[in-house]
N, C-alpha and C. Protein backbone atom coordinates (compact mmCIF):
# COMPACT_ATOMS: atom_id res chain seq x y z
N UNK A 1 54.85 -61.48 24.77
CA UNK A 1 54.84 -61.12 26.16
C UNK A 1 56.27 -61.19 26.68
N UNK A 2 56.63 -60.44 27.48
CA UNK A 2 58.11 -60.41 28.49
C UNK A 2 57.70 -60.17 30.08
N UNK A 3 58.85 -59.97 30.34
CA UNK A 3 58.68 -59.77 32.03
C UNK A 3 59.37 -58.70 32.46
N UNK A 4 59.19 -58.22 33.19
CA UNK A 4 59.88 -56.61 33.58
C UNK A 4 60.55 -57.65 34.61
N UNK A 5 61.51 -56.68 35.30
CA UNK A 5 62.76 -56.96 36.22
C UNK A 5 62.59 -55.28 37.12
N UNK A 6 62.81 -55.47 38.13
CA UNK A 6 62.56 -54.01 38.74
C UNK A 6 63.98 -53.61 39.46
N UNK A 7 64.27 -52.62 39.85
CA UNK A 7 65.78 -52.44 40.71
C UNK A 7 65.12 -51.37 41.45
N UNK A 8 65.31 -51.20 42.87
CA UNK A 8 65.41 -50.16 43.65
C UNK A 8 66.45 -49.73 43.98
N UNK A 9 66.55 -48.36 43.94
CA UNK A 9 68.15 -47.74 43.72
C UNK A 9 68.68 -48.14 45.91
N UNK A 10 69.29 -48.15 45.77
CA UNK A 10 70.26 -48.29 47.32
C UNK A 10 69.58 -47.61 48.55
N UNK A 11 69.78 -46.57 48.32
CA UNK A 11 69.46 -45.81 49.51
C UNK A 11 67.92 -45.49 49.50
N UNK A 12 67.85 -45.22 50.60
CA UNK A 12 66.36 -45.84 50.77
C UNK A 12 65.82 -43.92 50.60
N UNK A 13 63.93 -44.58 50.45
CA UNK A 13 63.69 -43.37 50.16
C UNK A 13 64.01 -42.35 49.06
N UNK A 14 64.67 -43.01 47.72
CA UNK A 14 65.23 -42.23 46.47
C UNK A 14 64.29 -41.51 46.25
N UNK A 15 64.45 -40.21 45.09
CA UNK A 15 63.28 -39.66 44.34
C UNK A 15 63.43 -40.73 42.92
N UNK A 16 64.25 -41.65 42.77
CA UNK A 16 63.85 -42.34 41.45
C UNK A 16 62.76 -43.31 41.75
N UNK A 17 62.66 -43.73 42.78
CA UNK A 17 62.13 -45.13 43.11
C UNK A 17 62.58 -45.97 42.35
N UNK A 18 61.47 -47.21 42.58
CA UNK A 18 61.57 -48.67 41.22
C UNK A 18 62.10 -48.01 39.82
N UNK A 19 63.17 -48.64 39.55
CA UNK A 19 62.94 -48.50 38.25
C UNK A 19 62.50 -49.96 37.45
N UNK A 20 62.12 -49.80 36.39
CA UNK A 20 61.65 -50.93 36.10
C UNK A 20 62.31 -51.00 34.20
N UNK A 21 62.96 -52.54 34.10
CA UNK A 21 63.74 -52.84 32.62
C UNK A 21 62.42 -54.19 32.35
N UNK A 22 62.66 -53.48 30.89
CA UNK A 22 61.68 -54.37 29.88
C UNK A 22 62.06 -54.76 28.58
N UNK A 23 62.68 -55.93 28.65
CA UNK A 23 63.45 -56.60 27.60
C UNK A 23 62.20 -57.15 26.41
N UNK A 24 62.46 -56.14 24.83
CA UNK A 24 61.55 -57.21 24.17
C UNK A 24 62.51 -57.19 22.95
N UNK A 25 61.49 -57.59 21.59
CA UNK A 25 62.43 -57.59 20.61
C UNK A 25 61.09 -57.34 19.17
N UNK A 26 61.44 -56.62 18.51
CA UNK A 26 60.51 -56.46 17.09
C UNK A 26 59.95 -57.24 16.38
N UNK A 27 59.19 -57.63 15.68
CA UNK A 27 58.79 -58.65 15.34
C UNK A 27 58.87 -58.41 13.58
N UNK A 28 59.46 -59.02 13.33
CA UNK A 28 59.64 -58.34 11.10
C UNK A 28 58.29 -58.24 10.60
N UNK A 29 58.02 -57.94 9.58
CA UNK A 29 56.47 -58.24 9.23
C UNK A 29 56.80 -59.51 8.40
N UNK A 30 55.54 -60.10 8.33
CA UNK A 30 55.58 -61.80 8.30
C UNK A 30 56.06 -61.98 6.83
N UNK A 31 55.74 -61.55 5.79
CA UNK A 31 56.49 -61.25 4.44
C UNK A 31 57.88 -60.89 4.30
N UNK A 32 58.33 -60.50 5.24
CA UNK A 32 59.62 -59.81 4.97
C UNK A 32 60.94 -60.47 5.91
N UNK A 33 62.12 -60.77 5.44
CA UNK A 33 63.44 -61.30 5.66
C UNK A 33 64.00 -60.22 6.77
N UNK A 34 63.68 -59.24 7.36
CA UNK A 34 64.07 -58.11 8.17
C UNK A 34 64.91 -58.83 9.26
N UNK A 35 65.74 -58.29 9.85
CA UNK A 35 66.42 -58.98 11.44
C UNK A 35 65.21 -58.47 12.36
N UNK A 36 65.61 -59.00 13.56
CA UNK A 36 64.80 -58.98 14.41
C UNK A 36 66.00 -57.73 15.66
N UNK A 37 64.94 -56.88 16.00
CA UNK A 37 66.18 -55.95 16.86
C UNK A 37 65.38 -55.93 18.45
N UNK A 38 66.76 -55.89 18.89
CA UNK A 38 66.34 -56.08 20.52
C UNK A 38 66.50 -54.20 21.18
N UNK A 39 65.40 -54.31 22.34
CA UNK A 39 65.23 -53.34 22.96
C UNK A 39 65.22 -53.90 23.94
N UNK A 40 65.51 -52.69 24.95
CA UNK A 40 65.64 -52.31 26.60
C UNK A 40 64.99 -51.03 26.82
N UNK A 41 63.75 -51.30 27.86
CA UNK A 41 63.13 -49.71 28.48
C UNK A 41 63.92 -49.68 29.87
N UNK A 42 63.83 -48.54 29.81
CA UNK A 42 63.96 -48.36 31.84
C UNK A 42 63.08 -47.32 32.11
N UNK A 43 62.28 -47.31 33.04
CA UNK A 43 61.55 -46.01 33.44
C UNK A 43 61.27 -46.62 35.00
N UNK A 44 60.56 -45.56 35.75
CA UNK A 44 60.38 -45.41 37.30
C UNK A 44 59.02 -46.02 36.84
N UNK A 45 58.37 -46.46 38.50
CA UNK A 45 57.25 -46.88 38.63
C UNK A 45 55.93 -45.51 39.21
N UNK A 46 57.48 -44.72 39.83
CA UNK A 46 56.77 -42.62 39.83
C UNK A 46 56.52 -43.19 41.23
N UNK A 47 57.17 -44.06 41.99
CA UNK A 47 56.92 -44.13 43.49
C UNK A 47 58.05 -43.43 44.47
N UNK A 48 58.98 -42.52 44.05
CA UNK A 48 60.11 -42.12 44.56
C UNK A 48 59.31 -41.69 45.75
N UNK A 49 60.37 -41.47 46.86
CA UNK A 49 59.80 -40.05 48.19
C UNK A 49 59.38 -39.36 47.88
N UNK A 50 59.05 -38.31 46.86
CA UNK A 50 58.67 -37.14 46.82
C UNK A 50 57.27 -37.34 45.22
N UNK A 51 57.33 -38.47 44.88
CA UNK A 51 56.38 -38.21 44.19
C UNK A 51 56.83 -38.84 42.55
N UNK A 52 56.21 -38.83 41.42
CA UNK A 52 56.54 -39.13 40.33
C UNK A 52 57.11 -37.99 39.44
N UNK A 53 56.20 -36.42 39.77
CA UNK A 53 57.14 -35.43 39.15
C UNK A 53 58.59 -34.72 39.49
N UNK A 54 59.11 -35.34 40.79
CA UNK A 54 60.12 -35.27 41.51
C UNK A 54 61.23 -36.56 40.62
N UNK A 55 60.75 -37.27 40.49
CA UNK A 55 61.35 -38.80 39.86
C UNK A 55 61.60 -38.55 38.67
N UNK A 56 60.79 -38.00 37.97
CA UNK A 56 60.82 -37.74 36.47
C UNK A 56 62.12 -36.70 36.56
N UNK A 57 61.69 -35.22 37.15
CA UNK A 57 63.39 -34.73 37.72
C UNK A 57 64.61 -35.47 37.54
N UNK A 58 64.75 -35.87 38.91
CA UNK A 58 65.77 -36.75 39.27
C UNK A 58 66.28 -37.57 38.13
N UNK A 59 65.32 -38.79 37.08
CA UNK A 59 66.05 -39.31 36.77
C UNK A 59 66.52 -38.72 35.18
N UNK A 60 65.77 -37.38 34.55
CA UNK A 60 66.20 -36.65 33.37
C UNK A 60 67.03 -36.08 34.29
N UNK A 61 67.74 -35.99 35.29
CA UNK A 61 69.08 -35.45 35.56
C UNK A 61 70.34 -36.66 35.65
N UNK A 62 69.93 -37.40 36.37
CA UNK A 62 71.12 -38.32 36.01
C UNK A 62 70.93 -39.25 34.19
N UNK A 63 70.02 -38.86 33.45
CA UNK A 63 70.63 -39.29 32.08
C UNK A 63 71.16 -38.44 31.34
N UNK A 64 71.08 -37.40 31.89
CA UNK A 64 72.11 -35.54 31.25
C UNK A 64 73.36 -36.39 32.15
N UNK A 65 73.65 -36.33 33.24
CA UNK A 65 75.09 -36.96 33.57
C UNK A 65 75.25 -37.72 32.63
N UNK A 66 74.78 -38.61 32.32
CA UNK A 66 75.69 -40.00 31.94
C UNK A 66 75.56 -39.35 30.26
N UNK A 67 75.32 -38.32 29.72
CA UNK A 67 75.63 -38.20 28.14
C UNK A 67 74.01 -38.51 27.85
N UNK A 68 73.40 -39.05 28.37
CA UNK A 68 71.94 -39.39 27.20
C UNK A 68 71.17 -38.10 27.02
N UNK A 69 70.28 -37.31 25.98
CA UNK A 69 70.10 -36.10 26.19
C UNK A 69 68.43 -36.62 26.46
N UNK A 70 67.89 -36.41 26.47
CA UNK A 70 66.42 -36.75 26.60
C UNK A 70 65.49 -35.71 24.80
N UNK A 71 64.74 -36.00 24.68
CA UNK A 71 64.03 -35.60 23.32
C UNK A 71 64.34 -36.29 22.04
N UNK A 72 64.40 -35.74 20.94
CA UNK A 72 63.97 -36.37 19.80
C UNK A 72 65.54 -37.53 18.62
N UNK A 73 66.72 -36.68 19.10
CA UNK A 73 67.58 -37.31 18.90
C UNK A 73 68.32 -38.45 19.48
N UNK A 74 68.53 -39.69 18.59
CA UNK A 74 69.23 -41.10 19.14
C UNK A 74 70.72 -40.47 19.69
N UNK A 75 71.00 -41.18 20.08
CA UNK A 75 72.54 -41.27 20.70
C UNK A 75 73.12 -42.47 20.68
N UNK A 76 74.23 -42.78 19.12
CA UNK A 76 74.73 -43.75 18.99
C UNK A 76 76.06 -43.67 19.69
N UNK A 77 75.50 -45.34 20.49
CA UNK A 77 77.13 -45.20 21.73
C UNK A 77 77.90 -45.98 21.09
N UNK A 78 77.40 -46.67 20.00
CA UNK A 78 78.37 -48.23 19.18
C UNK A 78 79.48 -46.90 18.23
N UNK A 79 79.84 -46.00 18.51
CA UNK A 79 80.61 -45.00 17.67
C UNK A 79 81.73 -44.62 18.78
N UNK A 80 80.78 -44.47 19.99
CA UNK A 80 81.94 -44.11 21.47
C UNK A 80 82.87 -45.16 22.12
N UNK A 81 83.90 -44.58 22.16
CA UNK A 81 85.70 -45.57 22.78
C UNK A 81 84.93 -45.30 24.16
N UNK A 82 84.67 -44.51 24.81
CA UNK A 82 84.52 -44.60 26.59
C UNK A 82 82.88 -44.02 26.67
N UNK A 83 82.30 -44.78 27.09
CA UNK A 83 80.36 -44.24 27.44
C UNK A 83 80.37 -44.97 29.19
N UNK A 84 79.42 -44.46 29.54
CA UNK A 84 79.65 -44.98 31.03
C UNK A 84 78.13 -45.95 30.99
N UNK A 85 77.79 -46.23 29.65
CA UNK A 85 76.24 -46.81 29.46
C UNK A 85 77.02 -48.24 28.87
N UNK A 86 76.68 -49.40 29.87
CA UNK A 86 77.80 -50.73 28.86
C UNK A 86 76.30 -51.65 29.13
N UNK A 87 76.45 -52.45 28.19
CA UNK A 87 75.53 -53.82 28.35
C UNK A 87 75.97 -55.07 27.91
N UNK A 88 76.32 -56.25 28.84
CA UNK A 88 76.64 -57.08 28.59
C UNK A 88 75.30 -58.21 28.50
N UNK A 89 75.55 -58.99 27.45
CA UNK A 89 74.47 -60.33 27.20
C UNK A 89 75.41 -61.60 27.37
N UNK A 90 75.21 -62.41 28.16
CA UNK A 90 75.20 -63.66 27.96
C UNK A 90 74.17 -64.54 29.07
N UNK A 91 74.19 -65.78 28.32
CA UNK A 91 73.41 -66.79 29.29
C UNK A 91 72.17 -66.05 29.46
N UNK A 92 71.14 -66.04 28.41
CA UNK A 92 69.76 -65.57 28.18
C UNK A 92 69.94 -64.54 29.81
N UNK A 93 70.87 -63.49 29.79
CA UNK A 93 70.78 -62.43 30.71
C UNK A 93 71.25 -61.03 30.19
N UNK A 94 70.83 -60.03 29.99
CA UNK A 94 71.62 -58.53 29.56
C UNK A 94 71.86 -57.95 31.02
N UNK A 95 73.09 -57.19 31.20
CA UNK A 95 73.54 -56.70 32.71
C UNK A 95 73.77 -55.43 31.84
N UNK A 96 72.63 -54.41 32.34
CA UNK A 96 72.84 -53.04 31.59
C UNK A 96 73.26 -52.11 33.36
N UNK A 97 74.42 -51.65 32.45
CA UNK A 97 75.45 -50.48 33.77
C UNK A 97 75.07 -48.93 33.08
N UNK A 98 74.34 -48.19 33.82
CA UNK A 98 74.42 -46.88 33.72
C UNK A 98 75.32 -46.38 35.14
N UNK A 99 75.78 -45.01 35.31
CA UNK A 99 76.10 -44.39 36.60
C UNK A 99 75.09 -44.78 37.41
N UNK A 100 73.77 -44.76 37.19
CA UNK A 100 73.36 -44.81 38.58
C UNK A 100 72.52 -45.62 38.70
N UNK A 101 72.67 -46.81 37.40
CA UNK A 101 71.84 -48.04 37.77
C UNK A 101 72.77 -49.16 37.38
N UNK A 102 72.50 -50.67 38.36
CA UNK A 102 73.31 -51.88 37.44
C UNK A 102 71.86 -52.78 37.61
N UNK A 103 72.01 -53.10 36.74
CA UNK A 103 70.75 -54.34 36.62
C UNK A 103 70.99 -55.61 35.82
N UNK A 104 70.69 -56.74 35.97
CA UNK A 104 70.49 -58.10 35.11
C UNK A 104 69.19 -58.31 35.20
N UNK A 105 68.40 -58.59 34.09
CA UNK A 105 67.41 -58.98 33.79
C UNK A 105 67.23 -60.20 32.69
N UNK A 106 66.34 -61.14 32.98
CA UNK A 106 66.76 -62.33 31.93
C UNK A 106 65.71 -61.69 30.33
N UNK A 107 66.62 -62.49 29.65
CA UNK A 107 65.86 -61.93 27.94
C UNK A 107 65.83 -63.57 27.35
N UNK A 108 64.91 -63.20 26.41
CA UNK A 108 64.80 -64.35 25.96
C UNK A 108 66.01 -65.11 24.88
N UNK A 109 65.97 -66.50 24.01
CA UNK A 109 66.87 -66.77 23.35
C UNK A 109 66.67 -65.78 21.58
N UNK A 110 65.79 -65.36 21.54
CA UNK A 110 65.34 -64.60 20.82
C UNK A 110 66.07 -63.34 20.64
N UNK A 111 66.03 -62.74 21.86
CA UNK A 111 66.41 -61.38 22.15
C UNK A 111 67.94 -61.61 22.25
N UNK A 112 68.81 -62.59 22.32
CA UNK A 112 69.43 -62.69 22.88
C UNK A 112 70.81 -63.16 21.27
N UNK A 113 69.76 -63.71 20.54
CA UNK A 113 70.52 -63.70 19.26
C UNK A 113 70.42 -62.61 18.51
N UNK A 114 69.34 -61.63 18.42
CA UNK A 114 69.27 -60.75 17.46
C UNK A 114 70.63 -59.59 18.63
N UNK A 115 70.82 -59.38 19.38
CA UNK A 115 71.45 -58.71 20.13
C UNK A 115 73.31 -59.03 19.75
N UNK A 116 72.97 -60.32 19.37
CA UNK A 116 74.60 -61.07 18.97
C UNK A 116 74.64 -60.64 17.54
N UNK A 117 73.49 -60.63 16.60
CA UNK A 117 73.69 -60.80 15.34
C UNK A 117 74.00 -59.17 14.75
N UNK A 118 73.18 -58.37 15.25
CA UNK A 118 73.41 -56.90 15.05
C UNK A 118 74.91 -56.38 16.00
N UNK A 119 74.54 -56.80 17.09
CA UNK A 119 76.11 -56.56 17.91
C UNK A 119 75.62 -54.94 18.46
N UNK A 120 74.41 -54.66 18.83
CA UNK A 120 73.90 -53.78 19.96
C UNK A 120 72.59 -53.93 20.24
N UNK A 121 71.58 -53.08 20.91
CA UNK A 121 70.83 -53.02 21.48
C UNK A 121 70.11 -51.70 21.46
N UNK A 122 68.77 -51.61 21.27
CA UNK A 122 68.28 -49.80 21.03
C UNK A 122 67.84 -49.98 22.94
N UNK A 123 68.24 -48.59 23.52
CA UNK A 123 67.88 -48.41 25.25
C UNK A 123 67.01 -47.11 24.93
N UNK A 124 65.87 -47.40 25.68
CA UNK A 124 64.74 -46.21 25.79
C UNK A 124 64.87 -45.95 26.98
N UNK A 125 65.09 -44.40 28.20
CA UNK A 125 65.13 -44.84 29.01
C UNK A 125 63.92 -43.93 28.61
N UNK A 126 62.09 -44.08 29.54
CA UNK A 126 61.15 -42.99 29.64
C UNK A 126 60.90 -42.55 30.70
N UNK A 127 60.86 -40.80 30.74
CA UNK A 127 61.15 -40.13 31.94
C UNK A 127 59.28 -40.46 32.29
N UNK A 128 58.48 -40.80 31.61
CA UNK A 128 57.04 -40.98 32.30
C UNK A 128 57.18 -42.47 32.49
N UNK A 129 56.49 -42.09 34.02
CA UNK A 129 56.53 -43.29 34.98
C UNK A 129 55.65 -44.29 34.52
N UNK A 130 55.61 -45.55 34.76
CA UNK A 130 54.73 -46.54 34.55
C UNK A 130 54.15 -47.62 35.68
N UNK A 131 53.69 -46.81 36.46
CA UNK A 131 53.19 -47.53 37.69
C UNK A 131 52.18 -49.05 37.51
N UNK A 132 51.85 -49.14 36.30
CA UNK A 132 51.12 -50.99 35.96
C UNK A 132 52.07 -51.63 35.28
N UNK A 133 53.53 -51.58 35.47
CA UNK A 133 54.60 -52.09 35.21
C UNK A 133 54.82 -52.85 36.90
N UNK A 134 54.55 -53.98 36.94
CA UNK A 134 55.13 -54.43 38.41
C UNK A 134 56.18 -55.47 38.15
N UNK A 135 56.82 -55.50 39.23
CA UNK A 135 58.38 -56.40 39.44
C UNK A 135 57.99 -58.01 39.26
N UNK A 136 58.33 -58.85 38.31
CA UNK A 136 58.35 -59.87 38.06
C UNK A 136 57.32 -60.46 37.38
N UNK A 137 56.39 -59.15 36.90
CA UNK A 137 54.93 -59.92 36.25
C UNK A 137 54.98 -59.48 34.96
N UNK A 138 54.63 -60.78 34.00
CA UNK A 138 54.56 -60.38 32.94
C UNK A 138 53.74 -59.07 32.12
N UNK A 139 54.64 -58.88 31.13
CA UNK A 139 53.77 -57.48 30.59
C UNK A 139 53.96 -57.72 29.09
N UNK A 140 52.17 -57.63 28.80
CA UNK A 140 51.93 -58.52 28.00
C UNK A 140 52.05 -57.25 26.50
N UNK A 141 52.50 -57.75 25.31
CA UNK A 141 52.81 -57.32 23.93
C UNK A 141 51.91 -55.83 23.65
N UNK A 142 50.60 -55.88 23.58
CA UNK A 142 49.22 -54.86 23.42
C UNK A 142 49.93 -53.71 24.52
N UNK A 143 49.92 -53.86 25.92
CA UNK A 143 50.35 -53.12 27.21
C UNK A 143 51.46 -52.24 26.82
N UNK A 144 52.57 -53.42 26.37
CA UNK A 144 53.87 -52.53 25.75
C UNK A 144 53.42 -51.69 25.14
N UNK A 145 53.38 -51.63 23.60
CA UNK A 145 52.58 -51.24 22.71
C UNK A 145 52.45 -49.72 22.96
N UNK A 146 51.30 -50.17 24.03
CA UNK A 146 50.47 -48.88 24.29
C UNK A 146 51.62 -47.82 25.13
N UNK A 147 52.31 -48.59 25.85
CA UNK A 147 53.26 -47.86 26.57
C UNK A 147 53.99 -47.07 25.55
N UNK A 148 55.14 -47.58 25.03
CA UNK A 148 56.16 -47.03 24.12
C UNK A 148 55.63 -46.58 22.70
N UNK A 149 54.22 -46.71 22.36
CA UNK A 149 54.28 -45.73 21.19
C UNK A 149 53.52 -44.73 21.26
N UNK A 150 53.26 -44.54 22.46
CA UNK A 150 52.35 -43.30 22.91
C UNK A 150 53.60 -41.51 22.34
N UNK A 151 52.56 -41.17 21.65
CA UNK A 151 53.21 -39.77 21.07
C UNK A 151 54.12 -38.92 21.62
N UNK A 152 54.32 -39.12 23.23
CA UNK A 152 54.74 -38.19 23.79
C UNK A 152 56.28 -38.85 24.59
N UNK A 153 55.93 -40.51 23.90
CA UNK A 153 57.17 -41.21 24.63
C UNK A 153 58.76 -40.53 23.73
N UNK A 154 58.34 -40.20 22.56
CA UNK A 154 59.85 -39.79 21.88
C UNK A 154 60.20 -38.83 22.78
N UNK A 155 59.63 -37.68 23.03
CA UNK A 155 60.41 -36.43 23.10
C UNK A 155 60.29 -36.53 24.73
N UNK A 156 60.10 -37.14 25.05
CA UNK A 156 60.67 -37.27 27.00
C UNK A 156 61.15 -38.78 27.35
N UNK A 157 62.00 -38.72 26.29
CA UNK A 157 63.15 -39.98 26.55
C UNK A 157 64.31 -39.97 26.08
N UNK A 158 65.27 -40.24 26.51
CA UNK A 158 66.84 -41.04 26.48
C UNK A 158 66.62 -42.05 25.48
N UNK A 159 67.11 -41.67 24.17
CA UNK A 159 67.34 -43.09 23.31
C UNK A 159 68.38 -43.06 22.69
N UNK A 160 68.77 -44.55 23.02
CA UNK A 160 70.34 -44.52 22.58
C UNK A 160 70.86 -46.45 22.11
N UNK A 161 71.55 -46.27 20.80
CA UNK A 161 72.07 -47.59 20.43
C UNK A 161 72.82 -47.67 21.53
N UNK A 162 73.33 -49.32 22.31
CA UNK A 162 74.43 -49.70 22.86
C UNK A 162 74.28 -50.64 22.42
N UNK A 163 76.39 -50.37 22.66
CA UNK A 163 76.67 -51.85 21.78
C UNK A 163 76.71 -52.93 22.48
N UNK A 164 76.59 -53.99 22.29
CA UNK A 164 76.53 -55.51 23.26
C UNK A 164 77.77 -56.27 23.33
N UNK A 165 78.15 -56.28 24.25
CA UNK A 165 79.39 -56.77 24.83
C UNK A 165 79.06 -58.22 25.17
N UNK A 166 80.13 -59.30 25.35
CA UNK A 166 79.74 -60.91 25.39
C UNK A 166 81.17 -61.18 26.44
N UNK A 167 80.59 -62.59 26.97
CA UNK A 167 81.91 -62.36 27.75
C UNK A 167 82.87 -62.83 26.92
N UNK A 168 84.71 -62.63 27.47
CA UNK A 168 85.58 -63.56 26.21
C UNK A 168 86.14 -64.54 27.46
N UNK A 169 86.26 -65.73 26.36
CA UNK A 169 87.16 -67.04 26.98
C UNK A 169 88.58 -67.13 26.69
């Protein structure tokens, strides 16, 4: 189980509405020595002003700005000198910066080493909304699941490695 973190964009009345980040991490199969890899979703809750197919719009337009293409191909950013997509982890927190979102959401110590040990992070953003995603309530493993491996989540999403940044002393 994890907890979603929600952000409402600034100005009031957006067509993105809520968006909502969902920090989890893979689980190896129980036989096997595998690392453990950390993920980040972002998707709307589809409550913008104008509706969820307005939102879905809106926000497959600002991930064409920022470089993410939406459909079947990854987009490795751990290869890119300048991406405007950064994520910093420390202190069981990831602070993921797109153009038109900043968010901190807490992750677990789990998520938080496999993120150090690989040295990035896989980001899904999904242009379908998830309105039984609410702000601060847990969302339990099965729920995920059902969310992100639904057939139609590849090809109407933003997926992209970022690399994980730490702070320096």
């Amino acid at each position: 189980m994890t907890s979603s973190t929600a952000v409402t964009p600034e100005k009031q009345g957006s067509l993105l509405g809520t968006l909502i980040i969902v920090p989890w991490a893979n689980e190896p199969a129980p036989d096997s020595e595998g690392p453990v890899t950390p993920f980040l979703l972002v998707c709307s809750r589809g409550d913008g002003r104008e509706g969820p197919e307005a939102g879905t719009k809106a926000l497959r337009a600002e991930l064409e700005k920022a470089g993410l293409p939406v459909g079947e191909n990854m987009t490795d950013l751990t290869r890119e000198t300048r991406s405007s997509v950064s994520l910093l982890v420390e202190a069981e927190q990831a602070v993921l910066t797109l153009p038109f979102l900043h968010v901190q959401c807490p992750v677990s110590p789990q998520w938080q080493k496999a993120a150090y040990e690989s040295g990035s992070a896989y980001l899904m953003c999904a242009l379908r909304p998830w309105p039984e995603a609410v702000q601060g309530k847990p969302v339990g493993a099965e729920q995920l699941r059902a969310f992100v491996s639904d057939e139609q989540m590849v090809p109407t999403s933003a997926r992209c490695l970022v690399p994980v940044r730490r702070v320096r002393t």
